[in-house]
Each structure stands twice: as C-alpha cells, then as structure tokens.
PDB file of N, CA and C in Angstrom:
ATOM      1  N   UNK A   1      20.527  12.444  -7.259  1.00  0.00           N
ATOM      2  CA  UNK A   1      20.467  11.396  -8.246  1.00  0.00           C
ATOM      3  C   UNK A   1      19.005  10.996  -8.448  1.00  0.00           C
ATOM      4  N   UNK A   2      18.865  10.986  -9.582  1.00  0.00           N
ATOM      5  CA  UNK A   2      17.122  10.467 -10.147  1.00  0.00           C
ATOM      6  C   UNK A   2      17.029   9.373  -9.748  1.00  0.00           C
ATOM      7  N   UNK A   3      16.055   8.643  -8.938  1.00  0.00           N
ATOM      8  CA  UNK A   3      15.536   7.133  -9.030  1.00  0.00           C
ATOM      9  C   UNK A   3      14.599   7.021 -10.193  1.00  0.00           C
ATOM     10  N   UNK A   4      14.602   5.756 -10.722  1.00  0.00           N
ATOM     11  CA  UNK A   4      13.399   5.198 -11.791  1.00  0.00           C
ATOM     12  C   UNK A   4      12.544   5.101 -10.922  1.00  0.00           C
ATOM     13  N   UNK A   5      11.067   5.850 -11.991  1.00  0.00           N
ATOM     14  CA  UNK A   5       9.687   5.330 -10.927  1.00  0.00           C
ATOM     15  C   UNK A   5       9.959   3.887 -11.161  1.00  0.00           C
ATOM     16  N   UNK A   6       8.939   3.452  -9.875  1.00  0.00           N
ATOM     17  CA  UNK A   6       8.514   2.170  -9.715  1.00  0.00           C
ATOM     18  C   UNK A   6       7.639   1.638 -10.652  1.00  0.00           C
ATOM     19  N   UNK A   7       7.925   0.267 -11.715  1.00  0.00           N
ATOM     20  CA  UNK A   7       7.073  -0.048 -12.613  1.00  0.00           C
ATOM     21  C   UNK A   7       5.559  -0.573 -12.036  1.00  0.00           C
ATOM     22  N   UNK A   8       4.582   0.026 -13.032  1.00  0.00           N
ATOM     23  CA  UNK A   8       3.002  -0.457 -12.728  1.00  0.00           C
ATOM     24  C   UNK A   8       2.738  -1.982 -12.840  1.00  0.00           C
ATOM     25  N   UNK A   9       2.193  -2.346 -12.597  1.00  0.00           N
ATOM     26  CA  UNK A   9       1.542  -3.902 -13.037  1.00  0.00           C
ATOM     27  C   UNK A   9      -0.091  -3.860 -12.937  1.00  0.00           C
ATOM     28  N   UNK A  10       0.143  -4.757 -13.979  1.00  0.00           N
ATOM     29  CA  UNK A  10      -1.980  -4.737 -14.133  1.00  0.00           C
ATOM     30  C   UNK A  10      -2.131  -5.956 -12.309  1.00  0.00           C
ATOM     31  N   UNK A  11      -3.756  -5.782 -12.864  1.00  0.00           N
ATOM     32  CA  UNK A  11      -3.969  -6.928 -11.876  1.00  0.00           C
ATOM     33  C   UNK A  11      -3.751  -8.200 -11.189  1.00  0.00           C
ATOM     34  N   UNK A  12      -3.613  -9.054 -12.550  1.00  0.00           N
ATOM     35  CA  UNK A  12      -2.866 -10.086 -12.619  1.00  0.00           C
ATOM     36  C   UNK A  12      -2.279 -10.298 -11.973  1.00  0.00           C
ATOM     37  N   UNK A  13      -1.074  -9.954 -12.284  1.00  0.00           N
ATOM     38  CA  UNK A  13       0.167  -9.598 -11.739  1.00  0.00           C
ATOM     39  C   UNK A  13       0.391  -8.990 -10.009  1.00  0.00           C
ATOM     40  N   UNK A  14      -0.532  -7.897  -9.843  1.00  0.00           N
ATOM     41  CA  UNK A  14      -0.481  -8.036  -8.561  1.00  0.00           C
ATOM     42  C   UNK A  14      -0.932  -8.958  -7.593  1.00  0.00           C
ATOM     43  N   UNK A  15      -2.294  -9.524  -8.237  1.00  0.00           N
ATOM     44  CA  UNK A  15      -2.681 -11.049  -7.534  1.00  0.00           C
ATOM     45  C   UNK A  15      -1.470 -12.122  -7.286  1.00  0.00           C
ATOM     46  N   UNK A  16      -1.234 -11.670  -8.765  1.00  0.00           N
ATOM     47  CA  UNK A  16      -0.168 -13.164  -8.312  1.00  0.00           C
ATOM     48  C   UNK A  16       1.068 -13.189  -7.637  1.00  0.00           C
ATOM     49  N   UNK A  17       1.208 -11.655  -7.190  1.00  0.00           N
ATOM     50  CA  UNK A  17       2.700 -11.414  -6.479  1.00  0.00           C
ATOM     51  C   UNK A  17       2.120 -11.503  -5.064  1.00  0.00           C
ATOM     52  N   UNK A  18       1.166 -10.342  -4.435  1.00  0.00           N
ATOM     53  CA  UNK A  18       0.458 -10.834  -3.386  1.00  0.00           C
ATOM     54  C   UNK A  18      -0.665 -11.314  -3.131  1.00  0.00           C
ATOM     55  N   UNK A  19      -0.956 -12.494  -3.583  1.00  0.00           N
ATOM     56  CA  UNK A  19      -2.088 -13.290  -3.268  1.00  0.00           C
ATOM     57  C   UNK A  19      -3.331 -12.040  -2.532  1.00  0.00           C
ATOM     58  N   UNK A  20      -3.882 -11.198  -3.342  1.00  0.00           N
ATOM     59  CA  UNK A  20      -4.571 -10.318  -3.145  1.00  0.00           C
ATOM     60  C   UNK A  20      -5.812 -10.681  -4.025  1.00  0.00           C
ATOM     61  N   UNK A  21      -7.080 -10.546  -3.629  1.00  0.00           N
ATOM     62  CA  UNK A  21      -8.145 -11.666  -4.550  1.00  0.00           C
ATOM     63  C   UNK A  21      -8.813 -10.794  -5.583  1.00  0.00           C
ATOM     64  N   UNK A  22      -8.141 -11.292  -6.818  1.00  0.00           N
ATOM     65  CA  UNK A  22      -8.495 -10.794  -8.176  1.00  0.00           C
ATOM     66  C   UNK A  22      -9.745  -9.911  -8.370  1.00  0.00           C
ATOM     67  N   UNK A  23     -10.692 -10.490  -7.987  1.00  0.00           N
ATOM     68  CA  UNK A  23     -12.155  -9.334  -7.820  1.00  0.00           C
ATOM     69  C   UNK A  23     -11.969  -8.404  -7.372  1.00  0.00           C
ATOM     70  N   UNK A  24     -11.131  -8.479  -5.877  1.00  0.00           N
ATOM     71  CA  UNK A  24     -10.861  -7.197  -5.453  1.00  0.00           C
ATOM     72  C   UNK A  24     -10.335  -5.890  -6.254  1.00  0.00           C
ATOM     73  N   UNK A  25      -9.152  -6.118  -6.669  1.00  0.00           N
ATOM     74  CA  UNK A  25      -8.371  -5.232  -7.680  1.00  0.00           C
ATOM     75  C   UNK A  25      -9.385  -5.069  -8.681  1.00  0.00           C
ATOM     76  N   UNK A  26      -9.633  -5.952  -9.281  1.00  0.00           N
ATOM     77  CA  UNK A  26     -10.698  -5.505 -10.653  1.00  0.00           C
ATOM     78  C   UNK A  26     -11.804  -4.950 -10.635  1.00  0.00           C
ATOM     79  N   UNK A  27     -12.473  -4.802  -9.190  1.00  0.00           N
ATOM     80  CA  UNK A  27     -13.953  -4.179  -9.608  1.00  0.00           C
ATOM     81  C   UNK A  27     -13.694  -2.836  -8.740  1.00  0.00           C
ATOM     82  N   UNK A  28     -13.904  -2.204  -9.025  1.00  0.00           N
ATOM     83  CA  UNK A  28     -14.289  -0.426  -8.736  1.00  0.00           C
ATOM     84  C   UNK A  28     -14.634  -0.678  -7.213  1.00  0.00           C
ATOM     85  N   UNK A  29     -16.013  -1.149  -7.355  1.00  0.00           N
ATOM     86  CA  UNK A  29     -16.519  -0.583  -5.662  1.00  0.00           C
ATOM     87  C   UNK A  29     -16.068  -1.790  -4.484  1.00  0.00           C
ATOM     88  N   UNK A  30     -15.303  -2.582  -4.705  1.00  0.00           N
ATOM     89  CA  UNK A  30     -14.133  -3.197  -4.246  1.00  0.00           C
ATOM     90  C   UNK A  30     -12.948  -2.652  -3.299  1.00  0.00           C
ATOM     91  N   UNK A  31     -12.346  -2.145  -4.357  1.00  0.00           N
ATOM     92  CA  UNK A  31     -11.138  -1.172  -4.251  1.00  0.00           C
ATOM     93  C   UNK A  31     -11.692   0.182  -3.554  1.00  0.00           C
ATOM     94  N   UNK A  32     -12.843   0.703  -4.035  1.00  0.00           N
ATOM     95  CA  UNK A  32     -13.078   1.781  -3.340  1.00  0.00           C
ATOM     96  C   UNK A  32     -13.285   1.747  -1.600  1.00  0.00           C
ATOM     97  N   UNK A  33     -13.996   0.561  -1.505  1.00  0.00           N
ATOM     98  CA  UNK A  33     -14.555   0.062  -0.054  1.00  0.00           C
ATOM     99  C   UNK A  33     -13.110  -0.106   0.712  1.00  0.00           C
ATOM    100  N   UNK A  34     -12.287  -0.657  -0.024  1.00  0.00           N
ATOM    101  CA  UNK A  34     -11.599  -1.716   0.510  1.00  0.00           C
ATOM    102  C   UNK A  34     -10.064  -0.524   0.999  1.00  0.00           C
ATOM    103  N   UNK A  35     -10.229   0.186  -0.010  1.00  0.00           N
ATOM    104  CA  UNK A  35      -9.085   1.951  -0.304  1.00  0.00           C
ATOM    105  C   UNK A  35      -7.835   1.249  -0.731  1.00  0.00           C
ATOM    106  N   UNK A  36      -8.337   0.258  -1.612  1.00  0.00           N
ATOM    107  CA  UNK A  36      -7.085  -0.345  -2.622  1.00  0.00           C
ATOM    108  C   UNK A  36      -6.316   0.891  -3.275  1.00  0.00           C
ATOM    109  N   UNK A  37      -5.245   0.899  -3.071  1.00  0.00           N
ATOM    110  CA  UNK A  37      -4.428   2.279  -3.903  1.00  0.00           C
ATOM    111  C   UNK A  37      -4.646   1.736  -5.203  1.00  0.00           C
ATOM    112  N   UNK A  38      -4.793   2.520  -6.792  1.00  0.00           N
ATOM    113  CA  UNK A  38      -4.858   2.056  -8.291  1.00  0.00           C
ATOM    114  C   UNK A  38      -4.921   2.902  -8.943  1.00  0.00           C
ATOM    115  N   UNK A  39      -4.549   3.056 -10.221  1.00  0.00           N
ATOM    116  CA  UNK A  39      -4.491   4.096 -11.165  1.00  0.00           C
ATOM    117  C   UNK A  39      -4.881   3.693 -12.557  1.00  0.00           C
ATOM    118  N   UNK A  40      -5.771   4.709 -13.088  1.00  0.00           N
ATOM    119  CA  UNK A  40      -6.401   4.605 -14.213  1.00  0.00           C
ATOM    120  C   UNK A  40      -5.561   5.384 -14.979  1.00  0.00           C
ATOM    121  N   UNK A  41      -4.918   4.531 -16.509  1.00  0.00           N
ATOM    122  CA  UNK A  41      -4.274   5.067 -17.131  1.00  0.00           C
ATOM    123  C   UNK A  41      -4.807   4.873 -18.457  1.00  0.00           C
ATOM    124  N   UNK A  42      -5.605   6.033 -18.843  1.00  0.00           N
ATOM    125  CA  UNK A  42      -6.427   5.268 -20.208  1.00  0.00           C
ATOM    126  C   UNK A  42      -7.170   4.642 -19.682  1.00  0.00           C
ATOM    127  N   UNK A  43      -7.183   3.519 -20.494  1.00  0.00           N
ATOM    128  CA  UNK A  43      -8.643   2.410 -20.143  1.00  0.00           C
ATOM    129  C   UNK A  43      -7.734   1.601 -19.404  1.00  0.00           C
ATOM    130  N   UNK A  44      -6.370   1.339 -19.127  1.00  0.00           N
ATOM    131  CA  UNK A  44      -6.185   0.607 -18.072  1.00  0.00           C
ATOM    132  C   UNK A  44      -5.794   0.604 -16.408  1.00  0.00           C
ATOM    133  N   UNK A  45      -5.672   0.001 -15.875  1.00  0.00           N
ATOM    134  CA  UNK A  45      -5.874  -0.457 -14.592  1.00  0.00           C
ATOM    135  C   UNK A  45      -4.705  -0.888 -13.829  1.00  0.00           C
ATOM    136  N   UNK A  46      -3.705   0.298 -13.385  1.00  0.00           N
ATOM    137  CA  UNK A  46      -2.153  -0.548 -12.820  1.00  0.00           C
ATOM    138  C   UNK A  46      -2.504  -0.039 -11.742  1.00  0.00           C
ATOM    139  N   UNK A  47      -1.463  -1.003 -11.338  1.00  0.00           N
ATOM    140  CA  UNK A  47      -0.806  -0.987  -9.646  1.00  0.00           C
ATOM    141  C   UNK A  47       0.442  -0.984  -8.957  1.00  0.00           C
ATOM    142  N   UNK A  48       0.507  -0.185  -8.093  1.00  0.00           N
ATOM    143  CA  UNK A  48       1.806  -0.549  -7.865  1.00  0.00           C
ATOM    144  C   UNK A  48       2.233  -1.194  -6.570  1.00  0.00           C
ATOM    145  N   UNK A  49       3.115  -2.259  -6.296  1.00  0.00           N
ATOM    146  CA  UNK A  49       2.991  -3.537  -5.780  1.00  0.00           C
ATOM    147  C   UNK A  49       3.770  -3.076  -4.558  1.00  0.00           C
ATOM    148  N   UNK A  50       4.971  -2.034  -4.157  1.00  0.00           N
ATOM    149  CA  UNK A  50       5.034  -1.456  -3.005  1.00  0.00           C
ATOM    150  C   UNK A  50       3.325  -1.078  -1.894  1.00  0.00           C
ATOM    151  N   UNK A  51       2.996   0.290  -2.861  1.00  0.00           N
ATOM    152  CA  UNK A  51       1.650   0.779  -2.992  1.00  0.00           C
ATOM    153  C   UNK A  51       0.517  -0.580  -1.850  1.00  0.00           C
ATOM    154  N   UNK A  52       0.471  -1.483  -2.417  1.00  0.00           N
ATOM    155  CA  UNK A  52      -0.201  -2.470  -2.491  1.00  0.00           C
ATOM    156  C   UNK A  52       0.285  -3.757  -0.964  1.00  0.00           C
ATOM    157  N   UNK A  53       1.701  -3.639  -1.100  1.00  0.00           N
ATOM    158  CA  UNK A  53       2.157  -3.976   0.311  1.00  0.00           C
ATOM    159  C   UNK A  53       1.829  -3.530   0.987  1.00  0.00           C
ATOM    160  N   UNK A  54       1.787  -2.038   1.246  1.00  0.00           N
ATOM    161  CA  UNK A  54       1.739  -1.012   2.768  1.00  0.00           C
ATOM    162  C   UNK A  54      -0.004  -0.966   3.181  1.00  0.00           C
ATOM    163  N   UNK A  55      -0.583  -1.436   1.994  1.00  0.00           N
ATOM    164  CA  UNK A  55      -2.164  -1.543   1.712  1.00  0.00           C
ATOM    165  C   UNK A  55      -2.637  -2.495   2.713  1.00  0.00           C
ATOM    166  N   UNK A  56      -1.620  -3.960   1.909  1.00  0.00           N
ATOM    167  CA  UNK A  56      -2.534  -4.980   3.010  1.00  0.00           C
ATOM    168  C   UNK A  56      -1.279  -5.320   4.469  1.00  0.00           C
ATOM    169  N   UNK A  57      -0.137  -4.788   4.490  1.00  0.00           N
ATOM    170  CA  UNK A  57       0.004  -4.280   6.159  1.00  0.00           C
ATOM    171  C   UNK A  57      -0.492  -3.975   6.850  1.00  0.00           C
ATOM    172  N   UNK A  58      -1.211  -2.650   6.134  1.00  0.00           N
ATOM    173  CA  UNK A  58      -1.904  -2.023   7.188  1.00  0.00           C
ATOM    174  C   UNK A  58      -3.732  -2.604   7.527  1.00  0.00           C
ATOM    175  N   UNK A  59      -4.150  -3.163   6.462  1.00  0.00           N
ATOM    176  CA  UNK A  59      -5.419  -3.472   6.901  1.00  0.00           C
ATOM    177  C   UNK A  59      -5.152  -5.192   7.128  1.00  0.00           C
ATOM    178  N   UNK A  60      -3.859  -5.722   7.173  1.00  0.00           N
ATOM    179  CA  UNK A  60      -4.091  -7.327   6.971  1.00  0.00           C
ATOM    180  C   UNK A  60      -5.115  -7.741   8.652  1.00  0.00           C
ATOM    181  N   UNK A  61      -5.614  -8.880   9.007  1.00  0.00           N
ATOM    182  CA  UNK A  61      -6.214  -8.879   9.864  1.00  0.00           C
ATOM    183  C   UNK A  61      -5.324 -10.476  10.755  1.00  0.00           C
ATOM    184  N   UNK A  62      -5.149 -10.383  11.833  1.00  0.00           N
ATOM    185  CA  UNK A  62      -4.215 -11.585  12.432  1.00  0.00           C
ATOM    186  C   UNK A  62      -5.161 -12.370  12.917  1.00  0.00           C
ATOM    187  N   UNK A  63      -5.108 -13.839  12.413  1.00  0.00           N
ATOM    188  CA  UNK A  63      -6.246 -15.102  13.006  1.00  0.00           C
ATOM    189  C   UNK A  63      -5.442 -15.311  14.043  1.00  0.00           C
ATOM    190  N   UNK A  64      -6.251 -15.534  15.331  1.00  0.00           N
ATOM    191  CA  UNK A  64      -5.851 -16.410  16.622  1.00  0.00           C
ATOM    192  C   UNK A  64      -5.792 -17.862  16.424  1.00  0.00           C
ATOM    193  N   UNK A  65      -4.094 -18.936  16.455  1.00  0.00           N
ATOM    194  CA  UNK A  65      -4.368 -19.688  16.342  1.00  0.00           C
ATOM    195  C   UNK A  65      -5.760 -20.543  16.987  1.00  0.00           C
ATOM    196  N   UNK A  66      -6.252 -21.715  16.339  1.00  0.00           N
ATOM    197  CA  UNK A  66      -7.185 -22.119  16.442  1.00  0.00           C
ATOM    198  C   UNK A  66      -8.168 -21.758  16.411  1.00  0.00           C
ATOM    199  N   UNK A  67      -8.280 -20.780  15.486  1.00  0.00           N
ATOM    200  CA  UNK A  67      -9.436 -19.921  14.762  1.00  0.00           C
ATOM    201  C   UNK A  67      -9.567 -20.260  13.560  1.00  0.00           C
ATOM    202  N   UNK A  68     -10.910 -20.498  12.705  1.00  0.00           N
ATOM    203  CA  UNK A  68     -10.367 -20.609  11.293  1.00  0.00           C
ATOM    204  C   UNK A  68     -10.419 -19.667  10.351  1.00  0.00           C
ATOM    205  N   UNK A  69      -9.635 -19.902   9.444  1.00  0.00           N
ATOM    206  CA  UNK A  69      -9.510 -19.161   8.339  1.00  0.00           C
ATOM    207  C   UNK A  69     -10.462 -18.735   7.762  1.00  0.00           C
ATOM    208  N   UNK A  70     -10.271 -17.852   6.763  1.00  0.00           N
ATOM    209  CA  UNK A  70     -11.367 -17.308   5.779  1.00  0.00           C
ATOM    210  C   UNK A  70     -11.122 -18.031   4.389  1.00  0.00           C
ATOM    211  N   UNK A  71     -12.573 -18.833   3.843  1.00  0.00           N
ATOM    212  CA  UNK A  71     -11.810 -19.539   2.713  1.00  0.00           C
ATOM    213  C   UNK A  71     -11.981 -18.621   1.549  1.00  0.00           C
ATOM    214  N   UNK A  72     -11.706 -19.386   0.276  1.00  0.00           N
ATOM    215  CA  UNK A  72     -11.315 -18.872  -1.298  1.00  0.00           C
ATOM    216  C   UNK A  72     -13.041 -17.977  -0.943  1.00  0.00           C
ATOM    217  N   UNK A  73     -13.872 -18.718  -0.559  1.00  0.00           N
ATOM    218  CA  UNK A  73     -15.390 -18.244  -1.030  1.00  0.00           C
ATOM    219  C   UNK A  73     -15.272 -16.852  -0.202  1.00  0.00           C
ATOM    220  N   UNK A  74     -15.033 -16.980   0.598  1.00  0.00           N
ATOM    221  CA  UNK A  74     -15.145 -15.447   1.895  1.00  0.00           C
ATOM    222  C   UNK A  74     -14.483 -14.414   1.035  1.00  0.00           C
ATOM    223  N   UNK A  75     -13.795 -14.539   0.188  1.00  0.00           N
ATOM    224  CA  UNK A  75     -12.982 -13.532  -0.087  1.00  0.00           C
ATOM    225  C   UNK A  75     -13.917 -12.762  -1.073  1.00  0.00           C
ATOM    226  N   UNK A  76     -14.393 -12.756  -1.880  1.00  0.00           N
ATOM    227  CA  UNK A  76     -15.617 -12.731  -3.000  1.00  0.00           C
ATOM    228  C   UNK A  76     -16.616 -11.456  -2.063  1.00  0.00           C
ATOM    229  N   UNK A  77     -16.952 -11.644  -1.339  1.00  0.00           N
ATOM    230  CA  UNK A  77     -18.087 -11.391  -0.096  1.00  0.00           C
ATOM    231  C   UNK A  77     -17.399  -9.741   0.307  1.00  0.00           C
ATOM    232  N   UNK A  78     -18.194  -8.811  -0.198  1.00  0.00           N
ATOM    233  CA  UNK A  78     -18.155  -7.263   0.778  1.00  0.00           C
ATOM    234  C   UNK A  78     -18.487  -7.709   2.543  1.00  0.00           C
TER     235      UNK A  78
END
C-alpha cells in the first residue's frame, strides 16, 4: 500500500511547530553548521517537520537543573 509523502512546510511553520529559531532555518550557513535537514525547491525553502524532530533529538542539549538557560539572544550566536 502507497503512503502519502509527508507534507513540506516553509520555515515559519517549522519555527512555529518546533520552537526552532527562525535564523536558524533561514540562513544557509546556519543550517549547514548546525546539519539542519532542508530542501531547495525552486527558490523555495521546505522542511520537513518529522526530518526536523529527529534533528533536534539528536543534537538537543539537557540543562542541569540549576543551570541557566540559554536566552532568545544566545540563540542568534554561531
């Protein structure tokens, strides 16, 4: 039995499903550093949001409570 591929989503959209920081996805040497999975289709820019789970599973990083966080600004920062 055929499965439907999995639908793409632009950036947006993946930001806003996993709080993944918009610069990241959008700039090239970002994603490249970072080995964001993405696909250039034409001039645009999808993703796919499985793809993108197993992404930041595998690189997410675990704070020791009473450690602090990384804020909005850290995220910006190679």
């Amino acid at each position: 039995m055929h499965m439907p591929a999995e639908p793409m989503v632009d950036a947006r959209t993946a930001h806003q499903t996993l709080c993944i920081p918009l610069q990241w996805l959008n700039d090239k040497a970002q994603r490249r550093a970072r080995g964001i999975p993405a696909y250039r289709i034409g001039h645009l820019l999808r993703f796919r949001l499985s793809e993108l789970e197993r992404w930041r599973d595998r690189t997410a990083t675990v704070i020791a409570p009473g450690h602090a966080q990384p804020s909005e600004a850290d995220y910006g920062r190679a």
